[in-house]
C-alpha atoms as a PDB file:
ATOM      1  CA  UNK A   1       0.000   0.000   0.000  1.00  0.00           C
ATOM      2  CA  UNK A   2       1.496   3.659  -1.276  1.00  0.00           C
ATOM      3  CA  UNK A   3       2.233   5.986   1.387  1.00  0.00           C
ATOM      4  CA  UNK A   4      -0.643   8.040  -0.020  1.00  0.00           C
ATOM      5  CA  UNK A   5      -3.457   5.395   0.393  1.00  0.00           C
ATOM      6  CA  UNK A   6      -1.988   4.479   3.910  1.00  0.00           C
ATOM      7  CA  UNK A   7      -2.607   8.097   5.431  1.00  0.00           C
ATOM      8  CA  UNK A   8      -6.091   8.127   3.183  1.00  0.00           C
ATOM      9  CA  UNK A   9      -7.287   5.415   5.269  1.00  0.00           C
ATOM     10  CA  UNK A  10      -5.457   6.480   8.715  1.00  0.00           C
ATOM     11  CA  UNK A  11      -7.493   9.929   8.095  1.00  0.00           C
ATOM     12  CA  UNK A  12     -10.614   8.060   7.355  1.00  0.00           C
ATOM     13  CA  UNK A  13     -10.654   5.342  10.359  1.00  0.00           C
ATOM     14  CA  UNK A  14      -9.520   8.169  12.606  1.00  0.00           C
ATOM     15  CA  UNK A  15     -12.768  10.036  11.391  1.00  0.00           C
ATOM     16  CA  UNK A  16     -15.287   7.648  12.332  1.00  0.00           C
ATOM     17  CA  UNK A  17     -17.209   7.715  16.062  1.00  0.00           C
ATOM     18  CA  UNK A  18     -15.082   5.881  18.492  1.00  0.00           C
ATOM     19  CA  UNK A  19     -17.478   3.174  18.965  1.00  0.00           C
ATOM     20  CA  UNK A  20     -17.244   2.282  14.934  1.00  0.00           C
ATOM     21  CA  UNK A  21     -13.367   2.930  14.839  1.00  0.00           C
ATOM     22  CA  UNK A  22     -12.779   0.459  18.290  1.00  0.00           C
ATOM     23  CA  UNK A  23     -14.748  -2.706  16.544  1.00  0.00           C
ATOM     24  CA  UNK A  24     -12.793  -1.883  13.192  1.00  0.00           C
ATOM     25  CA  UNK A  25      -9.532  -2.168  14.894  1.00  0.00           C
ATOM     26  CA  UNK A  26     -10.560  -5.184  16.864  1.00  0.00           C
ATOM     27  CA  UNK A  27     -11.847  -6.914  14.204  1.00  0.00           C
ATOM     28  CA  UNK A  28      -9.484  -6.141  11.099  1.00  0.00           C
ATOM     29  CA  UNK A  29      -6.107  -5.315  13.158  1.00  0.00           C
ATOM     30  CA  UNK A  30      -6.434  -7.967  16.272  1.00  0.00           C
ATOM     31  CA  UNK A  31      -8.176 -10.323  14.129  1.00  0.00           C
ATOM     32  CA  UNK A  32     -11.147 -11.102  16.494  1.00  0.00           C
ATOM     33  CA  UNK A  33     -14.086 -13.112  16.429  1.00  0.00           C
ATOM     34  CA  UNK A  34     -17.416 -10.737  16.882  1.00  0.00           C
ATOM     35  CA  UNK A  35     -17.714 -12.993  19.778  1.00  0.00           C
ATOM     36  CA  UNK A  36     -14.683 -12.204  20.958  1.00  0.00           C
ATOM     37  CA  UNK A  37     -15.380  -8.194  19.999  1.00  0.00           C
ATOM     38  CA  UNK A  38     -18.657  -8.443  21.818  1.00  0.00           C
ATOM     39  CA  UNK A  39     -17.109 -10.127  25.192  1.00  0.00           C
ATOM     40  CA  UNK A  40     -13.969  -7.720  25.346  1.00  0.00           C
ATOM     41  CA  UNK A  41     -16.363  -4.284  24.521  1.00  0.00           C
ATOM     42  CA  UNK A  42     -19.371  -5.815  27.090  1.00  0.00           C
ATOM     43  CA  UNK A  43     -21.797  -5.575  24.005  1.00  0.00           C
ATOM     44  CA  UNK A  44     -23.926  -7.796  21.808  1.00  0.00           C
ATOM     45  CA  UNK A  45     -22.434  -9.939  18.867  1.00  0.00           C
ATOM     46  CA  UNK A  46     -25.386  -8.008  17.203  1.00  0.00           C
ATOM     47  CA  UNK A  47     -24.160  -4.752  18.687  1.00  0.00           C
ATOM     48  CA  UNK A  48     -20.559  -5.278  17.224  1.00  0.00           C
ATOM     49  CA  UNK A  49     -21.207  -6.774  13.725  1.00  0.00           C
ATOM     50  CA  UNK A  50     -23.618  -3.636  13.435  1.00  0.00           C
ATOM     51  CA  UNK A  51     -20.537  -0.672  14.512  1.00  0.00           C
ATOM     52  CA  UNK A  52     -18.361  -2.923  11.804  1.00  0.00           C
ATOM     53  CA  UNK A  53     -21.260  -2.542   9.206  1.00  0.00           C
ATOM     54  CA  UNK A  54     -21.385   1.268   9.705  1.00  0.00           C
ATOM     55  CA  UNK A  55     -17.627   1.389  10.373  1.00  0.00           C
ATOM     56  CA  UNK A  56     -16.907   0.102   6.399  1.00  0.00           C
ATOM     57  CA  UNK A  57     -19.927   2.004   5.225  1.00  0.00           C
ATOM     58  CA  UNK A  58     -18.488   5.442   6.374  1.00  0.00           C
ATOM     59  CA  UNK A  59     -14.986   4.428   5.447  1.00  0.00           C
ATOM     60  CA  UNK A  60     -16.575   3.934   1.860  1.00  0.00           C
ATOM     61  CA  UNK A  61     -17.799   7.279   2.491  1.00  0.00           C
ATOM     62  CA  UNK A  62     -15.326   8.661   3.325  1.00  0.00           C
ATOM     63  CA  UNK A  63     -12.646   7.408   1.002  1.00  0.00           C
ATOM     64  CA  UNK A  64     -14.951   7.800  -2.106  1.00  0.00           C
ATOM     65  CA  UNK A  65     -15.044  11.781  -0.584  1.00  0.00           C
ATOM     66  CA  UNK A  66     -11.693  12.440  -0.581  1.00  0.00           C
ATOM     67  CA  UNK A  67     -10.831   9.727  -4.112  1.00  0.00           C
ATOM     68  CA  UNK A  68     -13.487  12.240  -5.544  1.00  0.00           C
ATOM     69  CA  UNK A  69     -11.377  15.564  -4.140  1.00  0.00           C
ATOM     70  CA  UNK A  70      -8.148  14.111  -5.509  1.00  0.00           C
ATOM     71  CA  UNK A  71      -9.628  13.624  -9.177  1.00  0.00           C
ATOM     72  CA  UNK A  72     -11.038  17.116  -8.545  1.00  0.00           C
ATOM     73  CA  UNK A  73      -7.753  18.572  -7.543  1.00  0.00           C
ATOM     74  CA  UNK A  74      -5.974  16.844 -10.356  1.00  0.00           C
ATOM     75  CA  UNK A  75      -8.441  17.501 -13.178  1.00  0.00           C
ATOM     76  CA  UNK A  76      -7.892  21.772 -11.772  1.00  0.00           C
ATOM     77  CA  UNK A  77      -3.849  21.309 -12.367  1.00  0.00           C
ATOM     78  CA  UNK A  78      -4.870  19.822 -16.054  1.00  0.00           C
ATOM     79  CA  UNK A  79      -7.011  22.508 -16.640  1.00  0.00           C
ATOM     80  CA  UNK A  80      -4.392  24.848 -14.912  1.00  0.00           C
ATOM     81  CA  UNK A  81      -1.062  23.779 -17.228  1.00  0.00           C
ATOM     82  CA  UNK A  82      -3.340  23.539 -20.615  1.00  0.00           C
ATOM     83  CA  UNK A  83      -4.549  27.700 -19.679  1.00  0.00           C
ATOM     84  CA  UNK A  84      -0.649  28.521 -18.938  1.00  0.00           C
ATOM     85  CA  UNK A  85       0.213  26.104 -22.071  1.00  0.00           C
ATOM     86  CA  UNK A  86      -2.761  28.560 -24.267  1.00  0.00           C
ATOM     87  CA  UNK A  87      -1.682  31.566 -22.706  1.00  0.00           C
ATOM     88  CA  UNK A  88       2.082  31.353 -24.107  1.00  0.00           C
ATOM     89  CA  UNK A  89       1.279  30.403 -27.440  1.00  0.00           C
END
């Protein structure tokens, strides 16, 4: 994973509510069971699979957000260089 894409997604997990960010980690980084998640966190399997659900659903979100800023950003430099690139000729 680029250096870019790594702080992406460190921006975007760090976004999300703590409760949605604490199952994430548990369940992607520590590799738990929801059953496990549940019985460490003193909630429902329910409960957890549920913050994981909306955890990945914001971190879509999120990442399609800032993919969509990037291609914005970009698409403003190309329109930026062929002005200059016009303007000198």
């Amino acid at each position: 994973m680029g250096d870019e894409t790594q702080s992406a997604l460190g921006c975007a997990v760090g976004s999300l509510p703590h409760d949605q960010r604490e199952v994430l980690v548990l369940k992607i980084w520590n590799e738990l069971t929801f059953n496990e998640i549940a019985g460490a966190l003193e909630i429902s399997q329910n409960t957890a699979a549920s913050r994981y659900r909306y955890a990945l659903a914001n971190l879509k979100k999120s990442l399609q957000r800032m993919n969509d800023f990037l291609e914005l950003e970009d698409n403003s430099r190309s329109c930026d260089r062929a002005q200059a690139v016009a303007v000198s000729v």
